[in-house]
Structure formats: structure tokens, C-alpha cells
N, C-alpha and C. Protein backbone atom coordinates (compact mmCIF):
# COMPACT_ATOMS: atom_id res chain seq x y z
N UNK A 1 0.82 -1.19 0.00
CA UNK A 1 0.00 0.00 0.00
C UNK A 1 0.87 1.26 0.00
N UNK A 2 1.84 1.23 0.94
CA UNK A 2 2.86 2.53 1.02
C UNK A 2 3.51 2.60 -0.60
N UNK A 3 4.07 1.38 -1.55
CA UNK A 3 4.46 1.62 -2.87
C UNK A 3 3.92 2.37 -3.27
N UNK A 4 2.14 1.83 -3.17
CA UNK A 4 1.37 2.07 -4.03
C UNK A 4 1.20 3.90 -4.62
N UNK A 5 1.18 4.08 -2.90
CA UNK A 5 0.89 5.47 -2.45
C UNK A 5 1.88 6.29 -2.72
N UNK A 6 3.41 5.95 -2.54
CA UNK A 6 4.68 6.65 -3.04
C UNK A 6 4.30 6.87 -5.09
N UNK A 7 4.21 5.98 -5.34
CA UNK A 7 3.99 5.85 -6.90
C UNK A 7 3.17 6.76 -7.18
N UNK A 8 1.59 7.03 -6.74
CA UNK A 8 0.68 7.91 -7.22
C UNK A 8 0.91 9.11 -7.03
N UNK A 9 2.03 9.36 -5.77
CA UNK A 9 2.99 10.67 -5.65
C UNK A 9 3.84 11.07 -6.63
N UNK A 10 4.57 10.26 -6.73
CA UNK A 10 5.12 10.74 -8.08
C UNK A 10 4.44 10.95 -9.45
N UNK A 11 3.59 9.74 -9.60
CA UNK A 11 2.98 10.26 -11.20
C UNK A 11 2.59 11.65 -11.24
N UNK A 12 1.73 11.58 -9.79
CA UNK A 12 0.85 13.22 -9.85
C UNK A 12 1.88 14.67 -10.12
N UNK A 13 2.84 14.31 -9.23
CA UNK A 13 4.06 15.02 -9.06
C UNK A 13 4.86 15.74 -10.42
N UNK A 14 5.01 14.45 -11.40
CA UNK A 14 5.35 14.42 -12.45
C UNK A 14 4.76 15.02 -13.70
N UNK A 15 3.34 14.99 -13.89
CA UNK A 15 2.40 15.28 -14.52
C UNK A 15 2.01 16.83 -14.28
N UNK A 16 2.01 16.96 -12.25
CA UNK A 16 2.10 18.35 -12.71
C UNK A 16 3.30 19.32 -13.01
N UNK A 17 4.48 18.67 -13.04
CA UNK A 17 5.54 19.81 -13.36
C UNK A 17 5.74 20.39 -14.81
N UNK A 18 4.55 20.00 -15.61
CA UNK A 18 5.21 20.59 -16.41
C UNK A 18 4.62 21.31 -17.19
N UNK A 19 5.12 22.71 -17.42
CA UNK A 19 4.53 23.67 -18.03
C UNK A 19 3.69 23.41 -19.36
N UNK A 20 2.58 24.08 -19.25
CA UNK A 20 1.75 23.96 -20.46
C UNK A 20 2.34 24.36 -22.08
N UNK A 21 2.06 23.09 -22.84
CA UNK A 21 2.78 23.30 -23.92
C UNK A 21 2.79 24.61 -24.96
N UNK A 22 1.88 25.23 -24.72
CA UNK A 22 1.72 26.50 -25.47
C UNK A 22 2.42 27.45 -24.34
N UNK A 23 2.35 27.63 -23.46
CA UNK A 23 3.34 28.61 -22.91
C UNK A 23 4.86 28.21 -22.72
N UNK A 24 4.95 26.90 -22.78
CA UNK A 24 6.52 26.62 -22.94
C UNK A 24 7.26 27.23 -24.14
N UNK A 25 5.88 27.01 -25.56
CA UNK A 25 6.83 27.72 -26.54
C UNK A 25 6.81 29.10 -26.75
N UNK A 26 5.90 29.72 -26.29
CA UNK A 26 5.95 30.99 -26.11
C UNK A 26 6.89 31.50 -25.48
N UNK A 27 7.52 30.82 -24.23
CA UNK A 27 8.61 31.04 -23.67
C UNK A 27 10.02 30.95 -24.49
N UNK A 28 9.89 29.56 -24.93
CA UNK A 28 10.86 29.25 -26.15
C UNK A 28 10.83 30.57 -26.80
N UNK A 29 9.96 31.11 -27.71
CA UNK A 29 10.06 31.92 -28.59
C UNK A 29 10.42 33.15 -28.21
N UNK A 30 10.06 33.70 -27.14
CA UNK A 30 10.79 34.96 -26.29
C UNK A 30 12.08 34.91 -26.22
N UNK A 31 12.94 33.91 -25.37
CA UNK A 31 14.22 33.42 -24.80
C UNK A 31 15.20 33.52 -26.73
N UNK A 32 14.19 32.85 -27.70
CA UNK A 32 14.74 33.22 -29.14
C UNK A 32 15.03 34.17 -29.27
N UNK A 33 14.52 35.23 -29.39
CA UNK A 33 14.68 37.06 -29.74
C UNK A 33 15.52 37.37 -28.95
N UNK A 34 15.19 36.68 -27.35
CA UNK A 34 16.16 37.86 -26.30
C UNK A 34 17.62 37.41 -26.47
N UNK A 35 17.80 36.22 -27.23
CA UNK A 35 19.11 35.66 -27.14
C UNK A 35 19.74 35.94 -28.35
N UNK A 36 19.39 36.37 -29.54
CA UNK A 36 19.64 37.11 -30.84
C UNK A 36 18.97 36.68 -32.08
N UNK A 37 18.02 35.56 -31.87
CA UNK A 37 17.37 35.16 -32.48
C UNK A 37 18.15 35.07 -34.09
N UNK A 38 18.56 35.04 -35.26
CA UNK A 38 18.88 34.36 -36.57
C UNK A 38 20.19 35.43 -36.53
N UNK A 39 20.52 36.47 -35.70
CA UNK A 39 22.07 36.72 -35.56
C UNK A 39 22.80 36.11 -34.72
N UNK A 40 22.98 35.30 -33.79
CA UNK A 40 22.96 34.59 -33.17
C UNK A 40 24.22 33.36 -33.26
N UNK A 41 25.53 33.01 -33.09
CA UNK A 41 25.94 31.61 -33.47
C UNK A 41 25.59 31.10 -32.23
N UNK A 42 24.45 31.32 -31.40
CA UNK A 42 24.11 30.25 -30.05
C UNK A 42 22.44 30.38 -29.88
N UNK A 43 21.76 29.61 -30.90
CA UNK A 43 20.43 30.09 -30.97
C UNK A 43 19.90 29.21 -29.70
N UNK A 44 18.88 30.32 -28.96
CA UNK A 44 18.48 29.87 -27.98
C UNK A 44 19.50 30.20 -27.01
N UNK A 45 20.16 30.50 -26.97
CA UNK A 45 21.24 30.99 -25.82
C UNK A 45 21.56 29.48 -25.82
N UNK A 46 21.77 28.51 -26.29
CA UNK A 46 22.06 27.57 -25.85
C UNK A 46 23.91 27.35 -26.01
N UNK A 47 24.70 27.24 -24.93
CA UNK A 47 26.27 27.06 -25.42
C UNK A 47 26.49 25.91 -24.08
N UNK A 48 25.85 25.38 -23.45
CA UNK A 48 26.46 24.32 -22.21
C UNK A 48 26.89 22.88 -23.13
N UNK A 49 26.24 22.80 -24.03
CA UNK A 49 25.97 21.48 -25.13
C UNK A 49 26.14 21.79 -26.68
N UNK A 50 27.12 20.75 -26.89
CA UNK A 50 26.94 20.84 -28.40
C UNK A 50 26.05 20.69 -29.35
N UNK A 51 25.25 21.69 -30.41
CA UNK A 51 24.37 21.82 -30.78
C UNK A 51 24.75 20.30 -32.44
N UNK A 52 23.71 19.88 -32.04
CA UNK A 52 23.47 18.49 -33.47
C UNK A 52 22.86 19.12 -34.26
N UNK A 53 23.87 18.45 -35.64
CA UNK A 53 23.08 18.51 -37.00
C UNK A 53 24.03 18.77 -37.85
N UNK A 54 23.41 18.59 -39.17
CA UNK A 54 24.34 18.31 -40.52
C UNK A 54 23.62 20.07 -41.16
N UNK A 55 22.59 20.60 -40.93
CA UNK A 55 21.95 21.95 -41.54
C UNK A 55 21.86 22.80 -40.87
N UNK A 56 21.34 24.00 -40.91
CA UNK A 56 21.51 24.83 -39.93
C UNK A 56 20.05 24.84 -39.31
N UNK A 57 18.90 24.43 -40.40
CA UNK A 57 17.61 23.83 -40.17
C UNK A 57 17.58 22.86 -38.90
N UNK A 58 18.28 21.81 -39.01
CA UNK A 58 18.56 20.88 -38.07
C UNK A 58 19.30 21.28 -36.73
N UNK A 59 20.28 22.47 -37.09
CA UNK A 59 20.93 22.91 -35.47
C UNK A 59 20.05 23.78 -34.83
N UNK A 60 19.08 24.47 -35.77
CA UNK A 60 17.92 25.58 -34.92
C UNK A 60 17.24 24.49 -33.96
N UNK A 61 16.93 23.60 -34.78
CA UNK A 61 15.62 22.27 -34.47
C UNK A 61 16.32 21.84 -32.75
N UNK A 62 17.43 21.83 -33.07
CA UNK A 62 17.80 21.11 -32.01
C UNK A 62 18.25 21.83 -30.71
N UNK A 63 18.77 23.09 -31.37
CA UNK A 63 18.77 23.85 -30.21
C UNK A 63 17.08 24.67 -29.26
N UNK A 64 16.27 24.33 -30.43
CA UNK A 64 15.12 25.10 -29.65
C UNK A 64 14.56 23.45 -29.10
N UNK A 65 14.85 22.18 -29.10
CA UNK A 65 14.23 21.39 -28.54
C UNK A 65 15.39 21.55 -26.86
N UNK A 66 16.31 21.49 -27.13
CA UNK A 66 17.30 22.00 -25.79
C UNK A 66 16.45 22.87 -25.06
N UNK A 67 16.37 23.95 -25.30
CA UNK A 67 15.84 25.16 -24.82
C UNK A 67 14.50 24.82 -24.13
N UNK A 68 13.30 24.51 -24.94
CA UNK A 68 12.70 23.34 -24.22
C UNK A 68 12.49 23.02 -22.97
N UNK A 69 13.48 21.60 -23.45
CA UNK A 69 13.77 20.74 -22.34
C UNK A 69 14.22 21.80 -21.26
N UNK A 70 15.04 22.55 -21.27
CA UNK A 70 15.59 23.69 -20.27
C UNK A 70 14.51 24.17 -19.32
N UNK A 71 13.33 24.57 -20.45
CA UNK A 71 12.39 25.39 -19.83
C UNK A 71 11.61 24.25 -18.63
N UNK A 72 11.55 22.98 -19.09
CA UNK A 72 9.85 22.41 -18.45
C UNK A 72 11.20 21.46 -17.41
N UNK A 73 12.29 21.20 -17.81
CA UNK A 73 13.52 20.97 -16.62
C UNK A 73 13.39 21.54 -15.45
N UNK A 74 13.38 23.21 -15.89
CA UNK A 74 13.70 23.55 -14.59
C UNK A 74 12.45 24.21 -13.97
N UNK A 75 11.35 23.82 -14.75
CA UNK A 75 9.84 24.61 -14.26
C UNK A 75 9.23 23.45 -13.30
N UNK A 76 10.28 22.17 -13.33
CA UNK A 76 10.10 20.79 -12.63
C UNK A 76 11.08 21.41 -10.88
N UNK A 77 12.21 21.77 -11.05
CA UNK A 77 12.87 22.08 -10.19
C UNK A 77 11.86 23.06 -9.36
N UNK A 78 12.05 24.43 -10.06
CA UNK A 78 11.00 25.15 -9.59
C UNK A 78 9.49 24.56 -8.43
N UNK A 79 8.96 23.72 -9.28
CA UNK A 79 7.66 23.55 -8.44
C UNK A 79 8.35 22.05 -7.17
N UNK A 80 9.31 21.57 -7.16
CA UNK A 80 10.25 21.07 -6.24
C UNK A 80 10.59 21.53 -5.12
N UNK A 81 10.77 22.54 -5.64
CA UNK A 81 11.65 24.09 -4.87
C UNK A 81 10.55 24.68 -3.81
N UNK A 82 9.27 24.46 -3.76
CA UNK A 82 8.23 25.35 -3.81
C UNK A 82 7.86 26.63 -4.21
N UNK A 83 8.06 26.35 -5.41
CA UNK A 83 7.72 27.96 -6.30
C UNK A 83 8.51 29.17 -5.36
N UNK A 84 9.96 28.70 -5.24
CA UNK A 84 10.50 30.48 -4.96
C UNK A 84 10.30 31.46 -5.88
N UNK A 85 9.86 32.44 -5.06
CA UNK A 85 9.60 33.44 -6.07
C UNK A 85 8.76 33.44 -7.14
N UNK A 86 9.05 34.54 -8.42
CA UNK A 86 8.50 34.07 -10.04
C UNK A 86 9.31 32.69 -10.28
N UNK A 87 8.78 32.20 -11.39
CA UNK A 87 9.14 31.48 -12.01
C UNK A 87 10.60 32.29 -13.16
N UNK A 88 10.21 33.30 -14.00
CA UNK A 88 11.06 33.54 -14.58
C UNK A 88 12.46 34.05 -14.17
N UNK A 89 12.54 34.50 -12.91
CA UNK A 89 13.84 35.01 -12.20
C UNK A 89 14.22 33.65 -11.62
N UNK A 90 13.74 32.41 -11.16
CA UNK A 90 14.12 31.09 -11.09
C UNK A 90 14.92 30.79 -12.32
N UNK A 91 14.35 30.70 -13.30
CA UNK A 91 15.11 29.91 -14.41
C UNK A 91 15.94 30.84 -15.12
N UNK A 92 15.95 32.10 -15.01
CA UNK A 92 16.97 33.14 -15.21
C UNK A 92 18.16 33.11 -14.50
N UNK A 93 18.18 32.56 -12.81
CA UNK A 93 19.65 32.21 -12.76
C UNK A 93 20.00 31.18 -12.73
N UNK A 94 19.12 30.21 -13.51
CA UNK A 94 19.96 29.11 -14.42
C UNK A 94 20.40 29.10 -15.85
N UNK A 95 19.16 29.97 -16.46
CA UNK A 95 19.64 30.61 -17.61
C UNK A 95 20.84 31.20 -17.65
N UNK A 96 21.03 32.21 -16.96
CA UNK A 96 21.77 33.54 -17.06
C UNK A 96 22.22 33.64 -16.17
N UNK A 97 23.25 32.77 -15.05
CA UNK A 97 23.08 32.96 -13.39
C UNK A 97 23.96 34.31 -13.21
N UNK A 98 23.34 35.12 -12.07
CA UNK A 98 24.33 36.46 -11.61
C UNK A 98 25.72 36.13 -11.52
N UNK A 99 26.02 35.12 -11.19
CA UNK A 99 27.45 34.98 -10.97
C UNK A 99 28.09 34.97 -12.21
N UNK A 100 27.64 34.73 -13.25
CA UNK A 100 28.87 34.64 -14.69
C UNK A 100 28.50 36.07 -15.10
N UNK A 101 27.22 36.60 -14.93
CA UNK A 101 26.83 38.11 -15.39
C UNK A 101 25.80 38.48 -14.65
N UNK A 102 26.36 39.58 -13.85
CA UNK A 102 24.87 39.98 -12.99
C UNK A 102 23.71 40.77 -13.65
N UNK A 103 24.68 41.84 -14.75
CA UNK A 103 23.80 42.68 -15.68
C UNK A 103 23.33 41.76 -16.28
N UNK A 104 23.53 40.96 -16.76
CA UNK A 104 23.07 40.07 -17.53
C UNK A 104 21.64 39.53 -17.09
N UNK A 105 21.69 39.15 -15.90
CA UNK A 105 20.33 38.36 -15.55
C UNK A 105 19.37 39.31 -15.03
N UNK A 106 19.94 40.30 -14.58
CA UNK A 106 18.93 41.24 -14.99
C UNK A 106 18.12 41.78 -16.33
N UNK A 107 19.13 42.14 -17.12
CA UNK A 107 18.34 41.56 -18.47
C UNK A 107 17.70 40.86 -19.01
N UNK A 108 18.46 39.55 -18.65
CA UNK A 108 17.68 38.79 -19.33
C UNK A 108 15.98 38.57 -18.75
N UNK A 109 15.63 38.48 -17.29
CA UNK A 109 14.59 38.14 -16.89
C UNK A 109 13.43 39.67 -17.23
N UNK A 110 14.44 40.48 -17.80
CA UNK A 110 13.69 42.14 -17.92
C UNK A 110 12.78 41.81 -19.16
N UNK A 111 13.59 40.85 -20.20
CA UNK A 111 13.59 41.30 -21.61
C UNK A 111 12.49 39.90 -21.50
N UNK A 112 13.01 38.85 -20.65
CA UNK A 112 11.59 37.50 -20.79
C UNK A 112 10.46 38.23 -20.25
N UNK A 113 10.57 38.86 -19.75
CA UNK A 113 8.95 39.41 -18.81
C UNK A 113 8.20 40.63 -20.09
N UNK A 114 9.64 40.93 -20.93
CA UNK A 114 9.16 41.63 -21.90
C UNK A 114 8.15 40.93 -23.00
N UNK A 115 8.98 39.91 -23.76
CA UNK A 115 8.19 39.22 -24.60
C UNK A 115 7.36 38.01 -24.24
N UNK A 116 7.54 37.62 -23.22
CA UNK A 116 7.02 36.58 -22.59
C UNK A 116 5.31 36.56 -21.89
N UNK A 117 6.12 37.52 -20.70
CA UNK A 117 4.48 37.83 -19.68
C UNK A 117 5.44 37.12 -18.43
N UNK A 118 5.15 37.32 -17.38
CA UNK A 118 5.11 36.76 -16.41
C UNK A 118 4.08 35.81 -16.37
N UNK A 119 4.29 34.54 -15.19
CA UNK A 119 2.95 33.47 -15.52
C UNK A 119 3.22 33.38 -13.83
């Protein structure tokens, strides 16, 4: 019975962490622009991982599925965490943490709240 009960914790757990798919890409698509969107050699701000692909079709593809995963990753941490704070200044200093750039994450969470919305 205790399995049982640990298990239905997690599914529930699991199911709810993760951001709704239309605002994930909306997020996606903000985090695009604010990061330089098609001027860009790190689309998506993405540089922790090497971006896959033989096209540049295929390295966008793959870097906005990264980005993604980034977003509903750490929107999992987040509701873990118990929702400190916003959400977007959460994943902004994982995005963008103050310590490698403080202006920076100020920006950046300025410019997501810009195109984004707060949620």
C-alpha cells in the first residue's frame, strides 16, 4: 500500500511539473529574440551542449528542442523548490546565473517578462 501510495505521488508530481505546452513555446520563442534570435551563433542561448546537426535547419531544431527541455527541466525544479519566487527570475539564474553576469540576468529576466508575460 505505502508503494502504491509513493507511486501515485510521483505520477501526480510528475504530470504536474510541467509547463503547459503553449506557454513553454511561447517562452521558447521569447528566450529566441532575447538571445539574438537568426544573428545569433548560439540560438536559444544555448552554449552548455553541443548543438546536433548536418543543416543549420537541423541545429535551430535542435537547439530550440534544448531550450525546451531547459524550460519544463527547470519549471520541474522550480515547483520542487516550492515555487520560490517568479518562475522567470528562477530559471533566469539558471539561464543567465548572476554569478557569470549579474547585468546580464537582470536583463535577461527584464527582456523574458518583456516578450514573454510573467505566468
Amino acid at each position: 500500500m505505502k508503494s502504491l501510495l509513493i507511486g501515485l505521488v510521483l505520477i501526480t508530481s510528475t504530470v504536474a511539473a510541467k509547463l503547459p505546452e503553449a506557454e513553454a513555446n511561447k517562452l521558447v520563442d521569447a528566450i529566441y529574440k532575447i538571445e539574438g534570435g537568426t544573428k545569433t551563433k548560439h540560438p536559444y542561448g544555448i552554449k552548455s551542449i553541443p548543438i546536433k546537426g548536418d543543416t543549420a535547419e537541423q541545429k535551430l531544431a535542435y537547439a530550440r528542442k534544448a531550450c525546451y527541455q531547459t524550460i519544463q527541466n527547470n519549471h520541474d525544479r522550480w515547483l520542487k523548490a516550492g515555487k520560490p519566487g517568479f518562475y522567470v527570475d528562477f530559471l533566469a539564474n539558471r539561464y543567465c546565473p548572476p554569478s557569470a553576469d549579474k547585468q546580464g540576468n537582470t536583463n535577461w529576466k527584464t527582456n523574458v517578462r518583456k516578450f514573454w508575460g510573467e505566468q
